[in-house]
C-alpha atoms as a PDB file:
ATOM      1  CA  UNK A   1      18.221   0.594   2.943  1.00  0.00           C
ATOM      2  CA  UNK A   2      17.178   0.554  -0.419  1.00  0.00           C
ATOM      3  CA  UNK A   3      15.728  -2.978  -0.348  1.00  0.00           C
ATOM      4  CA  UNK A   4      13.456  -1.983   2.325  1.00  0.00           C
ATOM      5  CA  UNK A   5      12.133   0.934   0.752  1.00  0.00           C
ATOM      6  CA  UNK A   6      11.863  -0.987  -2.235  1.00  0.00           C
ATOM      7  CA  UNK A   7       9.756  -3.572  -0.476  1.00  0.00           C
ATOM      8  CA  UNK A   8       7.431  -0.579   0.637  1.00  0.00           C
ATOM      9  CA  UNK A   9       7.022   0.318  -2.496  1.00  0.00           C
ATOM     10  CA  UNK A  10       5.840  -2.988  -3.434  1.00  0.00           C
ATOM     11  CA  UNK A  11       3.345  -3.404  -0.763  1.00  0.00           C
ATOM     12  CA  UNK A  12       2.142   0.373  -2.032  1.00  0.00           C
ATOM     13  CA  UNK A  13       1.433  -1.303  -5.472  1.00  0.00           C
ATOM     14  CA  UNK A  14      -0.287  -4.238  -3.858  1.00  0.00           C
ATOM     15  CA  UNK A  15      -2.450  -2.456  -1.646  1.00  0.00           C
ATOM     16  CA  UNK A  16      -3.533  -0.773  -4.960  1.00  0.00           C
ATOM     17  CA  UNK A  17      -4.441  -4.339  -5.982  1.00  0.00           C
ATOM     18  CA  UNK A  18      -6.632  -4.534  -3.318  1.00  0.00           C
ATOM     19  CA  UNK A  19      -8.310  -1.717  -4.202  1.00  0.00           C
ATOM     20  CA  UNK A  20      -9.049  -3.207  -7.752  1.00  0.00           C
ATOM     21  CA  UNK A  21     -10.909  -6.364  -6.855  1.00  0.00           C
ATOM     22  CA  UNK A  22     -13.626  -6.869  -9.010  1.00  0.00           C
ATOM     23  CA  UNK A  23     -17.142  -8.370  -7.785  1.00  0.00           C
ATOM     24  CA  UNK A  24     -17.640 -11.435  -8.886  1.00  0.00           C
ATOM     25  CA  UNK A  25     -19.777 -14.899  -7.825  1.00  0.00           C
ATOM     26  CA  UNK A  26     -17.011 -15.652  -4.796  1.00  0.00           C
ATOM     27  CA  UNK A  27     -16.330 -12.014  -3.843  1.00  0.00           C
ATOM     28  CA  UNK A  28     -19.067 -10.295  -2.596  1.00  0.00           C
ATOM     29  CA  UNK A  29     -19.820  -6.241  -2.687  1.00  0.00           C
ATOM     30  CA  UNK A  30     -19.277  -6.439   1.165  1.00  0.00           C
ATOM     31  CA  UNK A  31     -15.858  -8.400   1.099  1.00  0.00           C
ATOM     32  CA  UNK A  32     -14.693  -5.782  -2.012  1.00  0.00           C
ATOM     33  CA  UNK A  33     -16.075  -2.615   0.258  1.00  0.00           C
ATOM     34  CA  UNK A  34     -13.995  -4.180   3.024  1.00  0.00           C
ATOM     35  CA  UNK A  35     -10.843  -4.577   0.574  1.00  0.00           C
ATOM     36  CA  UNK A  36     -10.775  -0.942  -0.552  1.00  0.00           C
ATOM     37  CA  UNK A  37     -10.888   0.015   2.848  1.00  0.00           C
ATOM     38  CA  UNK A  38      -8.094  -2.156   3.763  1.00  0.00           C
ATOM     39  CA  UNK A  39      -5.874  -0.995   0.670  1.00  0.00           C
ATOM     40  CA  UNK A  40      -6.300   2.276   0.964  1.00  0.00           C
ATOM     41  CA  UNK A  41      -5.443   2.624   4.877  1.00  0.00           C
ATOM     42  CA  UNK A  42      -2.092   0.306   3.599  1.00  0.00           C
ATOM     43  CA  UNK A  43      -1.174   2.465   1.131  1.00  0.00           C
ATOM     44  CA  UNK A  44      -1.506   5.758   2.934  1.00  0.00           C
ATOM     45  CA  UNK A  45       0.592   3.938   5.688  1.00  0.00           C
ATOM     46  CA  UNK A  46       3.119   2.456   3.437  1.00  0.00           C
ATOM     47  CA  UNK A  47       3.264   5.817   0.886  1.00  0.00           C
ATOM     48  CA  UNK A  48       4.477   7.418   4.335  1.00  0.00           C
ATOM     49  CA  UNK A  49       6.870   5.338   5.664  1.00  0.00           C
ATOM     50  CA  UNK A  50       8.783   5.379   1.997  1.00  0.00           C
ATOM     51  CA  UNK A  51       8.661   9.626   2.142  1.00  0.00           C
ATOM     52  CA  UNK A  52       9.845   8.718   5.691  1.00  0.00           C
ATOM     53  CA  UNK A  53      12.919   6.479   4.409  1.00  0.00           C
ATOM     54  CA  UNK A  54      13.188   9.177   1.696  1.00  0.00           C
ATOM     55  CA  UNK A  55      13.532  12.292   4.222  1.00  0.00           C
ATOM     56  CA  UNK A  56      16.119  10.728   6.460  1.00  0.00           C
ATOM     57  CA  UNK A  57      18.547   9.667   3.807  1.00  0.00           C
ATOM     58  CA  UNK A  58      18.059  13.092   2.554  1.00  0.00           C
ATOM     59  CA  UNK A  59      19.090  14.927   5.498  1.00  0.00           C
ATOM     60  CA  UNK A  60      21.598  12.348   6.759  1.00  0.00           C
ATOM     61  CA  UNK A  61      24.701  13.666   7.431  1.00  0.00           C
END
């Protein structure tokens, strides 16, 4: 269980990443639009499912 919400937090810290892609000669303004758009849907997703993991091992009897 732990693993798993470890993982999630992972891919919350790499969706940041996404987020911080810098323009440069390769990656376009459109591609790094695209990219923060992408990162910041996975880490509302991901943010929830780890309060979701959170919750029910909170109120697990």
């Amino acid at each position: 269980m732990y693993n798993l919400a470890l993982l999630y937090l992972a891919c919350v810290f790499a969706a940041f990443g996404l987020t911080n892609v810098p323009v440069s000669a390769v990656i376009t303004e459109d591609i790094t639009n695209f990219l923060d758009i992408i990162g910041g849907i996975a880490m509302i997703v991901f943010a929830v499912a780890t309060l979701y993991i959170g919750f029910k091992a909170l109120f697990q009897k």
